[in-house]
Protein backbone atom coordinates (compact mmCIF):
# COMPACT_ATOMS: atom_id res chain seq x y z
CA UNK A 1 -8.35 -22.01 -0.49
CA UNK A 2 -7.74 -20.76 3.37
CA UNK A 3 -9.16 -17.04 3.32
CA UNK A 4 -6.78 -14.15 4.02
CA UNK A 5 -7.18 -11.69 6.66
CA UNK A 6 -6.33 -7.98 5.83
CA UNK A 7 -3.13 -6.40 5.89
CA UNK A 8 -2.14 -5.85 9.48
CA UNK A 9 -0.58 -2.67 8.33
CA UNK A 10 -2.90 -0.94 5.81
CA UNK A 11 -5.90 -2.89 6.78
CA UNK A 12 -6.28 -3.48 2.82
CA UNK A 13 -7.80 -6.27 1.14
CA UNK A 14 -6.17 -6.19 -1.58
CA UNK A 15 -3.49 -8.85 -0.44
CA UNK A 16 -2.63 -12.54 -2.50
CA UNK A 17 0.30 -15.19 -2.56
CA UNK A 18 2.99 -14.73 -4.28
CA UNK A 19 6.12 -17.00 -5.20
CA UNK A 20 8.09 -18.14 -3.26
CA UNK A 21 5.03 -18.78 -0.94
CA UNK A 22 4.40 -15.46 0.73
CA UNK A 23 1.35 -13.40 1.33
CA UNK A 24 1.69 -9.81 0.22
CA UNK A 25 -0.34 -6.88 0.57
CA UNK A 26 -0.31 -5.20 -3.20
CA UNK A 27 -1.66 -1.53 -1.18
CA UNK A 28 0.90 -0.80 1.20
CA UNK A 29 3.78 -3.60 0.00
CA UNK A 30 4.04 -5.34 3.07
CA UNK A 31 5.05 -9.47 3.00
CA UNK A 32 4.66 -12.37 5.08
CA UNK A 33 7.12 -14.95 5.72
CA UNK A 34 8.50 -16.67 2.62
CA UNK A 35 7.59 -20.59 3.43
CA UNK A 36 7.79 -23.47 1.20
CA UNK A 37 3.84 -24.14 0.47
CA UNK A 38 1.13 -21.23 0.00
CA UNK A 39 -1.12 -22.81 2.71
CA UNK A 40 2.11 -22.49 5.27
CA UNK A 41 2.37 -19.01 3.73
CA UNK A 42 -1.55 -18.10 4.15
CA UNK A 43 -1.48 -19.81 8.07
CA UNK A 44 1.44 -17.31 8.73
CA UNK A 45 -0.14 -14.26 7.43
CA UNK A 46 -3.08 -15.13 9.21
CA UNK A 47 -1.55 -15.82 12.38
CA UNK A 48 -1.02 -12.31 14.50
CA UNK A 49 -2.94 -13.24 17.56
CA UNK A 50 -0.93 -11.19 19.92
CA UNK A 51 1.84 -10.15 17.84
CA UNK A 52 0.83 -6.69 17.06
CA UNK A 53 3.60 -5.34 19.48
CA UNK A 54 5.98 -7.73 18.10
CA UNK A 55 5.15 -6.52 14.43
CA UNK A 56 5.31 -2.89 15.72
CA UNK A 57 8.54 -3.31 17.32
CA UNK A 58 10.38 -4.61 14.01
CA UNK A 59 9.21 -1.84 12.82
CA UNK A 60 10.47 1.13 14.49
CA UNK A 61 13.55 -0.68 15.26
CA UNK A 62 14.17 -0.50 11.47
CA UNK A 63 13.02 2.70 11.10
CA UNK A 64 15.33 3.86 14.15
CA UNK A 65 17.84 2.48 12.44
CA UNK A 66 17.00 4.00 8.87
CA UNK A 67 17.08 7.59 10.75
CA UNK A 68 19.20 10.15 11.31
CA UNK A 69 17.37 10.62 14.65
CA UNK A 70 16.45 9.06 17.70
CA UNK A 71 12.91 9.67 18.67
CA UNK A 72 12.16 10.51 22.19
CA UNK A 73 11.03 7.10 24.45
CA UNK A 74 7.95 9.13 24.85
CA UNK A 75 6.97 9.39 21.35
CA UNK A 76 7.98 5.59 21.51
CA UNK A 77 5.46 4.49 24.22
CA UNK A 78 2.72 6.68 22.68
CA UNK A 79 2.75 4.38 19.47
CA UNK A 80 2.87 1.13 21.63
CA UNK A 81 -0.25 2.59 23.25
CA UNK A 82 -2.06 2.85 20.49
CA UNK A 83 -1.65 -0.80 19.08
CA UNK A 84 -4.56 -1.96 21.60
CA UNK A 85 -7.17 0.09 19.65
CA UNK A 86 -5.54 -0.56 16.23
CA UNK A 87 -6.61 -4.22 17.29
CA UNK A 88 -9.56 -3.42 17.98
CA UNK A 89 -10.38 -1.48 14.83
CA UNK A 90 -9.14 -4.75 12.97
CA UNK A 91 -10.65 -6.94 14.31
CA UNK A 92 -14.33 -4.24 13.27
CA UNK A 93 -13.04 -4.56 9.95
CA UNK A 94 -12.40 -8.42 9.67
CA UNK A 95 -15.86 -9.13 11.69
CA UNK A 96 -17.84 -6.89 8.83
CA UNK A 97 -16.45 -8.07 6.05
């Protein structure tokens, strides 16, 4: 079986397939693609090279649009700032496990 990286959001390890073919993280509930075989499934999950903005930006837009509020653009850009060192603190984590 193709190993799992951690959960791109919690950073837990605690994360397995589940039907229909998706990769979930059981700590912080978040899911990966639903696909149509649980290798498919485990290559998605796995594959974030460079999408960390892209992940961040789905969510915020959601929670933007869950609020009552708009957050300042400021506030905005300071959490897309911060995704390089998230990276890099993931990556520490994946390299010493």
């Amino acid at each position: 079986m193709i190993e799992l990286k951690l959960c791109p959001f919690c950073g837990s390890e605690d994360v397995g397939t589940v039907l229909p073919y998706a990769v979930y993280c059981f700590s912080c509930r978040a899911a990966g693609p639903h696909t149509s075989t649980e290798a498919r499934a485990i290559e998605k999950w796995n594959d974030r090279k460079g999408k960390a903005h892209e992940i961040l930006g789905r969510v915020c837009t959601y929670l933007l649009l869950l609020s009552d509020f708009a957050l300042p653009a400021s506030l905005w850009n300071e959490m897309l700032d911060e995704i390089p060192e998230q990276e890099r603190e993931m990556k520490g984590r994946e390299a010493g496990k």
